[in-house]
C-alpha atoms as a PDB file:
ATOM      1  CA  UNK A   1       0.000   0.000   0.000  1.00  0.00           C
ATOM      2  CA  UNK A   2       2.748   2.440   1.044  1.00  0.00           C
ATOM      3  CA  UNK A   3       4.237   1.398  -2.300  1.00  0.00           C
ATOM      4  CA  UNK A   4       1.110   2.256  -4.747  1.00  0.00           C
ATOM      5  CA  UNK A   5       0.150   5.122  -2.278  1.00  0.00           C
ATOM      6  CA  UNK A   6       3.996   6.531  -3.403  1.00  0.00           C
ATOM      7  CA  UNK A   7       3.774   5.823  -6.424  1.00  0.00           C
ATOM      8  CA  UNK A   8       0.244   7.525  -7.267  1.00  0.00           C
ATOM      9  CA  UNK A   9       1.518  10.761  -5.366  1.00  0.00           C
ATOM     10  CA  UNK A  10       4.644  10.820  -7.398  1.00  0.00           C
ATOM     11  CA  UNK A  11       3.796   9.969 -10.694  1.00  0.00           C
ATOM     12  CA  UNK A  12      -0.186   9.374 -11.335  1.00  0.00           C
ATOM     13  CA  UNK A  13      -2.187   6.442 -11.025  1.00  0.00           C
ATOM     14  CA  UNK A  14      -2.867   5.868 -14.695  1.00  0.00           C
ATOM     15  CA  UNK A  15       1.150   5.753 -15.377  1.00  0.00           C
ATOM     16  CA  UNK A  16       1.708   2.928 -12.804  1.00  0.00           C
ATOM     17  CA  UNK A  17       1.729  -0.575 -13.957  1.00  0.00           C
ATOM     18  CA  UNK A  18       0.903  -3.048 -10.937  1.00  0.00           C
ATOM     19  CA  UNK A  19       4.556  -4.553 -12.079  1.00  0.00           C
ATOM     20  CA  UNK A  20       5.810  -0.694 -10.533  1.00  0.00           C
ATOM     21  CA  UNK A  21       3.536  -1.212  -7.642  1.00  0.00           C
ATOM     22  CA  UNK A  22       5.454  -4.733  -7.012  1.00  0.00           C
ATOM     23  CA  UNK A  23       8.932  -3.881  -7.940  1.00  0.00           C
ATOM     24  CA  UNK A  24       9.062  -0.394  -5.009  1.00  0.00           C
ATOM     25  CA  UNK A  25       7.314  -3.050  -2.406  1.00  0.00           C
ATOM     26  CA  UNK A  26       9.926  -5.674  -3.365  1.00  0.00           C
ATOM     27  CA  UNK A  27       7.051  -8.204  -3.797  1.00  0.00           C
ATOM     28  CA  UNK A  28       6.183 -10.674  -6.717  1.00  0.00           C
ATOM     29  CA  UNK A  29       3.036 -10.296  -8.730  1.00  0.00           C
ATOM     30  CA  UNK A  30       1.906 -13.338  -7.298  1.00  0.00           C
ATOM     31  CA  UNK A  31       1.639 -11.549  -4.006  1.00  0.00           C
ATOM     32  CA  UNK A  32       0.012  -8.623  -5.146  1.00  0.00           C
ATOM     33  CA  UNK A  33      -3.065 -10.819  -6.324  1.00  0.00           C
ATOM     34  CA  UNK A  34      -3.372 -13.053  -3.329  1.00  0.00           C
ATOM     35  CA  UNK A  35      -4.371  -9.461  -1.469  1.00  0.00           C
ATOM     36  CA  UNK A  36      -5.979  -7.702  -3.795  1.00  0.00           C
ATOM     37  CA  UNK A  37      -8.253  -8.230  -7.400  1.00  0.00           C
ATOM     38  CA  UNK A  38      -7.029  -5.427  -9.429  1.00  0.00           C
ATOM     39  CA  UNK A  39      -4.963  -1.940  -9.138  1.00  0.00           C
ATOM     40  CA  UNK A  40      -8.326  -0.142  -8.102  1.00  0.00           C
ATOM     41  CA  UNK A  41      -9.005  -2.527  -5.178  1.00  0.00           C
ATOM     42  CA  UNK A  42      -5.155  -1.697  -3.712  1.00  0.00           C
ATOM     43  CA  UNK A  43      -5.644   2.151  -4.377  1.00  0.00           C
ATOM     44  CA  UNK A  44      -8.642   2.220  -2.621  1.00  0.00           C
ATOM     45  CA  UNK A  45      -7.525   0.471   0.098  1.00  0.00           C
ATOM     46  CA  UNK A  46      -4.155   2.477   0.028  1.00  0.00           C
ATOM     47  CA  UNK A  47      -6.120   5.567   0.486  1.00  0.00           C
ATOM     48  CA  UNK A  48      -8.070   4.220   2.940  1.00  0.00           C
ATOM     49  CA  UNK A  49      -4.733   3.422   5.524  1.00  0.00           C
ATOM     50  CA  UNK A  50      -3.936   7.047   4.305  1.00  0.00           C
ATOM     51  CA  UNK A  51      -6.446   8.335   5.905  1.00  0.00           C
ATOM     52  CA  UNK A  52      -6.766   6.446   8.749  1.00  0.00           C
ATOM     53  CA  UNK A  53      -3.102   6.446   9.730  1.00  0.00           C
ATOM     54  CA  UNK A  54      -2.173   9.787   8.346  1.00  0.00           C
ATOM     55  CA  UNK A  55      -4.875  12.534   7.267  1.00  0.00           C
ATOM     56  CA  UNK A  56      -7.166  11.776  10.221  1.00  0.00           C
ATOM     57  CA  UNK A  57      -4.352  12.281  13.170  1.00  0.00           C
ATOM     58  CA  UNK A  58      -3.336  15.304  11.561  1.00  0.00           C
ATOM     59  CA  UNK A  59      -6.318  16.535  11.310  1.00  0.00           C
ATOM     60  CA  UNK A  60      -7.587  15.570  14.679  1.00  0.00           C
ATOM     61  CA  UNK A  61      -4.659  17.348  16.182  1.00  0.00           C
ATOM     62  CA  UNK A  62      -5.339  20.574  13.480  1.00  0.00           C
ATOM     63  CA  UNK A  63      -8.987  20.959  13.838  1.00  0.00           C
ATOM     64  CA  UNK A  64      -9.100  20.247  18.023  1.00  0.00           C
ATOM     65  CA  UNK A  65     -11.929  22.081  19.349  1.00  0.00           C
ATOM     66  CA  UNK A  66      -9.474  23.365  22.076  1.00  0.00           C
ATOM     67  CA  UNK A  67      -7.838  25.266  19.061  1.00  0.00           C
ATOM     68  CA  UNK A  68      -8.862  28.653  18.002  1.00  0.00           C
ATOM     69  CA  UNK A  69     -11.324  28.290  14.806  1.00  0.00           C
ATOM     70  CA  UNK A  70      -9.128  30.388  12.657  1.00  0.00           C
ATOM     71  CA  UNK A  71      -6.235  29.613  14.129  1.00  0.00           C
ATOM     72  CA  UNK A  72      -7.481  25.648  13.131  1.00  0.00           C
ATOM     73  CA  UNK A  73      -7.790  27.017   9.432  1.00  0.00           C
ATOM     74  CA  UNK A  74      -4.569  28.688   9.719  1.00  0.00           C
ATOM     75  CA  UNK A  75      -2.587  25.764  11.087  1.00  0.00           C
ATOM     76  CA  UNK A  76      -3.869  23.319   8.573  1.00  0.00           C
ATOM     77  CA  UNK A  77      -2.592  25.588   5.697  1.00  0.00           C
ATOM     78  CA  UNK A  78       0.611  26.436   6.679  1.00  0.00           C
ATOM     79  CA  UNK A  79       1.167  22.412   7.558  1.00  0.00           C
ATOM     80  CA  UNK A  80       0.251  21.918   4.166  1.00  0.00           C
ATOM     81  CA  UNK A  81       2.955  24.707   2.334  1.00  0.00           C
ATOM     82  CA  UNK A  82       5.354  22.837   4.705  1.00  0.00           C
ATOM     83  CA  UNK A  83       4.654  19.752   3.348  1.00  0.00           C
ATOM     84  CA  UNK A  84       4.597  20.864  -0.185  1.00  0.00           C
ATOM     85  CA  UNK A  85       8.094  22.810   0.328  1.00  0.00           C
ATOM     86  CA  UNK A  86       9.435  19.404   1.886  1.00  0.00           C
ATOM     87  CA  UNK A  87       8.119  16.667  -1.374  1.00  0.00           C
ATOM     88  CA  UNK A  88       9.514  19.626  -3.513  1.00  0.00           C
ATOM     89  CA  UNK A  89      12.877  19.737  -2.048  1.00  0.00           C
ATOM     90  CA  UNK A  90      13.158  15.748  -1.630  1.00  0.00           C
ATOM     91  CA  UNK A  91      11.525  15.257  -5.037  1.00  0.00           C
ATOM     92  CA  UNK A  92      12.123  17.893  -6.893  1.00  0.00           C
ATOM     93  CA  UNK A  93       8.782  18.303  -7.248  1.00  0.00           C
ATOM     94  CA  UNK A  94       5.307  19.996  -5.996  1.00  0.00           C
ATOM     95  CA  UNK A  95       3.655  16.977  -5.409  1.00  0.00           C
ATOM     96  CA  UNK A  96      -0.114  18.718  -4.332  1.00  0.00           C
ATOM     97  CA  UNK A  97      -2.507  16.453  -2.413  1.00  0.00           C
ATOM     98  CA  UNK A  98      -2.805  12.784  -3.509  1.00  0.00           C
ATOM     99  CA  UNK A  99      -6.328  12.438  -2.891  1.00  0.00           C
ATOM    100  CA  UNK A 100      -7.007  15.520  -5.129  1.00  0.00           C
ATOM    101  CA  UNK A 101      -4.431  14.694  -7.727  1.00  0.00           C
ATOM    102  CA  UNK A 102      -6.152  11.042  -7.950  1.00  0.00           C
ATOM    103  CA  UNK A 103      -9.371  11.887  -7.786  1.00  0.00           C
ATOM    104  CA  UNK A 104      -9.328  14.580 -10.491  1.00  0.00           C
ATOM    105  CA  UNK A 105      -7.694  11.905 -12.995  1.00  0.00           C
ATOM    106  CA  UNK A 106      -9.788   8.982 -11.930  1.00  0.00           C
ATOM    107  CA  UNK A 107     -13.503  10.565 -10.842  1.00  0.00           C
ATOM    108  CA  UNK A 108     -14.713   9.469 -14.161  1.00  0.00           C
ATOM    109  CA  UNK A 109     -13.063   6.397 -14.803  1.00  0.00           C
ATOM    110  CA  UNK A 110     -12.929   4.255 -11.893  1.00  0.00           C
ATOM    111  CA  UNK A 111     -16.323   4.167 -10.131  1.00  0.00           C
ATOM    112  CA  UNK A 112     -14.860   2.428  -6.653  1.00  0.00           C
ATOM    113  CA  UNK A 113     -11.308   4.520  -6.604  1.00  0.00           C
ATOM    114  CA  UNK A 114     -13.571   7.717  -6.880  1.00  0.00           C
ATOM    115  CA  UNK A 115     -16.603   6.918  -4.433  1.00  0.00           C
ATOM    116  CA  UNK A 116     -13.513   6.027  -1.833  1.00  0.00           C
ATOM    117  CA  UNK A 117     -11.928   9.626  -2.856  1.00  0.00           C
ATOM    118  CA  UNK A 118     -16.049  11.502  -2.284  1.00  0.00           C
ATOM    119  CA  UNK A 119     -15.402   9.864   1.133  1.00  0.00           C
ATOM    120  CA  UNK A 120     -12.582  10.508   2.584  1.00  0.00           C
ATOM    121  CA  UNK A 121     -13.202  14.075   1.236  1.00  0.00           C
ATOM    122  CA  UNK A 122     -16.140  14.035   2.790  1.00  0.00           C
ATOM    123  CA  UNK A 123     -14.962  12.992   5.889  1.00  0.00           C
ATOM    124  CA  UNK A 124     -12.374  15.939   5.532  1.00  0.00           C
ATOM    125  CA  UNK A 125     -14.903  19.014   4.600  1.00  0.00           C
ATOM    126  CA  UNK A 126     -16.448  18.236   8.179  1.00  0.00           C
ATOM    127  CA  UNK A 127     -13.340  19.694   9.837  1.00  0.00           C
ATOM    128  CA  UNK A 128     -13.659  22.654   7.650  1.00  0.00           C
ATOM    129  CA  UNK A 129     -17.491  22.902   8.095  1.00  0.00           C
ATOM    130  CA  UNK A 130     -17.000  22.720  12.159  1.00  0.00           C
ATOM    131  CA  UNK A 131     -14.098  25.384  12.562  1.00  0.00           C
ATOM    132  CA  UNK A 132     -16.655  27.920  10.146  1.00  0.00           C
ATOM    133  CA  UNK A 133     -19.151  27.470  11.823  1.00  0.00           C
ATOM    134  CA  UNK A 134     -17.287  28.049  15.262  1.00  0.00           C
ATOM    135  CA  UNK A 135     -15.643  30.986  14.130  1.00  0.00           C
ATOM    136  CA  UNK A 136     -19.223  32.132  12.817  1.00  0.00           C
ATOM    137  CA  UNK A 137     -20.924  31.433  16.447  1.00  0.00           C
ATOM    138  CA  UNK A 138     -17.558  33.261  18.021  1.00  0.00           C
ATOM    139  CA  UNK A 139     -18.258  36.384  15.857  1.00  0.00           C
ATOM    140  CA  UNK A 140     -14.759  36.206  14.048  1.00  0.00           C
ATOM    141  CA  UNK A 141     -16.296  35.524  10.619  1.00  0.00           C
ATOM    142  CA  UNK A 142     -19.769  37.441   9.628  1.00  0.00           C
ATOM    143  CA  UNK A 143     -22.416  35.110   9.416  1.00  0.00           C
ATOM    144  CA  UNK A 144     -22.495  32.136   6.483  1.00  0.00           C
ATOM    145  CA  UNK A 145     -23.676  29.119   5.667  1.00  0.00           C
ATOM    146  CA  UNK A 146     -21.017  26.818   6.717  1.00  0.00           C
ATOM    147  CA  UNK A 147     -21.488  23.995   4.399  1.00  0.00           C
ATOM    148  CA  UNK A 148     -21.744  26.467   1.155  1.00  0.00           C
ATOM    149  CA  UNK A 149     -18.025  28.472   2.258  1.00  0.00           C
ATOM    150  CA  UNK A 150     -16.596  24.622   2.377  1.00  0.00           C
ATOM    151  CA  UNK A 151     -17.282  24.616  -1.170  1.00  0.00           C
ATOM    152  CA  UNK A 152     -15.362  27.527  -2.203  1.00  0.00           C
ATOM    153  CA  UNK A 153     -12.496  27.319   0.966  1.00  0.00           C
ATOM    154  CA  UNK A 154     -11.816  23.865  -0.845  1.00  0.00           C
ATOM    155  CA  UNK A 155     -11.635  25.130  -4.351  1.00  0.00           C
ATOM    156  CA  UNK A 156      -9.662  28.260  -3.154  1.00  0.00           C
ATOM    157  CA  UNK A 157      -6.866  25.430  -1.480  1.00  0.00           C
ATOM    158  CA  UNK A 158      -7.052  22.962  -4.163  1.00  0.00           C
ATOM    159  CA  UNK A 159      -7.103  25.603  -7.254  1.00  0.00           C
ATOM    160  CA  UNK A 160      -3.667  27.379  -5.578  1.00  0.00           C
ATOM    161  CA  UNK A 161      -2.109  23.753  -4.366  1.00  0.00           C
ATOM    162  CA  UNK A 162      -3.107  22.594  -7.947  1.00  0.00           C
ATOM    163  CA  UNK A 163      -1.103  25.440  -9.305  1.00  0.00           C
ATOM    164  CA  UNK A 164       1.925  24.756  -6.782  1.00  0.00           C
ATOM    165  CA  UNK A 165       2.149  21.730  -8.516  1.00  0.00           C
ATOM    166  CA  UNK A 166       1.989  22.876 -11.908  1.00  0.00           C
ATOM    167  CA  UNK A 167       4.045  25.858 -11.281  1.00  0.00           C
ATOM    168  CA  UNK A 168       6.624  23.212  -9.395  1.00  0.00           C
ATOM    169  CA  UNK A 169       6.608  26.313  -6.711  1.00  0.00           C
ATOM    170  CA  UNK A 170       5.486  25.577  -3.492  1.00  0.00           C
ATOM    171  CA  UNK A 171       5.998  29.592  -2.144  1.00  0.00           C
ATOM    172  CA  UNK A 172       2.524  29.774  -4.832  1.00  0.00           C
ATOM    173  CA  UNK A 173       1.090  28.309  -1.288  1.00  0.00           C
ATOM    174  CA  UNK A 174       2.817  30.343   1.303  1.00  0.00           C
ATOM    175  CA  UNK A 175      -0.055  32.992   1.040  1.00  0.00           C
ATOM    176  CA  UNK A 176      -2.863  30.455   1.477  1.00  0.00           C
ATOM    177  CA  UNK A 177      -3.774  31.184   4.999  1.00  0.00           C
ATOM    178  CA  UNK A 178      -4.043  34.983   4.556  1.00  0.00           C
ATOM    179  CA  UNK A 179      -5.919  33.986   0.949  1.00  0.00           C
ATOM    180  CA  UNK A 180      -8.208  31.864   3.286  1.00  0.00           C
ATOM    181  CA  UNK A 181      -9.344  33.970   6.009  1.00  0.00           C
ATOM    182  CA  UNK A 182     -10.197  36.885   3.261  1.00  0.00           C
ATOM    183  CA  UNK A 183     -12.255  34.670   2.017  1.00  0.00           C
ATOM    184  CA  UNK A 184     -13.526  34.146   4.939  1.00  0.00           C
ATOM    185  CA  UNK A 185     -14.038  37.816   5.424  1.00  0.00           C
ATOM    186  CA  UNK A 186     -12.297  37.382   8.765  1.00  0.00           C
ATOM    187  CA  UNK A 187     -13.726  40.469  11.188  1.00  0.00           C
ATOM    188  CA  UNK A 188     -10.532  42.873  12.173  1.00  0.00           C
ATOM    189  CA  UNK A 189     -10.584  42.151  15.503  1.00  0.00           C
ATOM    190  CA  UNK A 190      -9.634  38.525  15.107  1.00  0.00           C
ATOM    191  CA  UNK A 191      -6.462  37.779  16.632  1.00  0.00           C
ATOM    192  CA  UNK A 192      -5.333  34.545  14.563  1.00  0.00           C
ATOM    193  CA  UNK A 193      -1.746  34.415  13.714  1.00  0.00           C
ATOM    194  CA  UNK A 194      -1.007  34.032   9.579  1.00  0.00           C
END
């Protein structure tokens, strides 16, 4: 899993073969189908272990209600430039976010790879949704509909990660909190550090 989950990240899931998947894990085909029918059937469980043992403990320790709303917002972002600035200067590259960079190749190709991808971003909007709407009920951000600013906080992140990656420029990211809470329309008086 760590092997495809690389891979896919690195490169894109329709360029791996499941002979790449096998030769980074050091395992023989024969292996890979005892555990698993197809490519799509490892992904999805790949992404599934990527969120459970990666994306939800980070965000469980970003998005703790004991944390500032903004400041929640805030800390998320600038985790991300970090980790952008740190696959660009191992890699060479902007790598961006591997479920986005799957799911926009694969959302209308794969039926099971891209319901798994609507889930775990699902699963990841609610974070977003609960430190709006607790910066709405705090007074920090004028009143909204928390579910419809998701929609374009998400776009906003994605659309400048997206063009991190394809600018291969990870400082295109290092404004993203301050981008964020304008479009939040973040009340003066809000004392969350960018």
């Amino acid at each position: 899993m760590t092997a495809a989950l690389g891979l896919m990240w690195e490169e894109s899931y329709g360029a791996i073969t499941i002979d790449d998947i096998c030769q980074r894990a050091d395992v023989k085909k024969g292996s890979f189908y005892y555990f698993f029918d197809s490519k799509s059937d490892l992904a999805v469980a790949a992404l599934e272990r990527l969120w459970t043992e990666q994306m939800r403990p980070q965000l469980d320790a970003q998005f703790s209600p004991s944390v500032d709303p903004l400041q929640r917002l805030v800390n998320y972002l600038e985790a991300m430039f970090v980790k952008q600035a740190e696959a660009k200067a191992k890699s060479g590259r902007v790598l961006g976010c591997p479920i986005c960079c799957v799911g926009s190749e694969m959302s209308t190709q794969d039926e099971k790879l891209s319901a798994k991808i609507r889930e775990i971003c699902t699963r990841k909007r609610r974070y977003f949704e609960s430190a709006i709407r607790d910066a709405v009920a705090a007074g920090v951000v004028e009143p909204c509909d928390p579910v419809e600013k998701v929609d374009g906080l998400i776009g906003l992140v994605e659309g400048v990660m997206g063009h991190g990656r394809i600018m291969n420029d990870p400082e295109v990211m290092r404004r993203l909190p301050a981008m964020a809470l304008d479009f939040l329309r973040v009340r003066a008086a809000a004392g969350t550090r960018v």
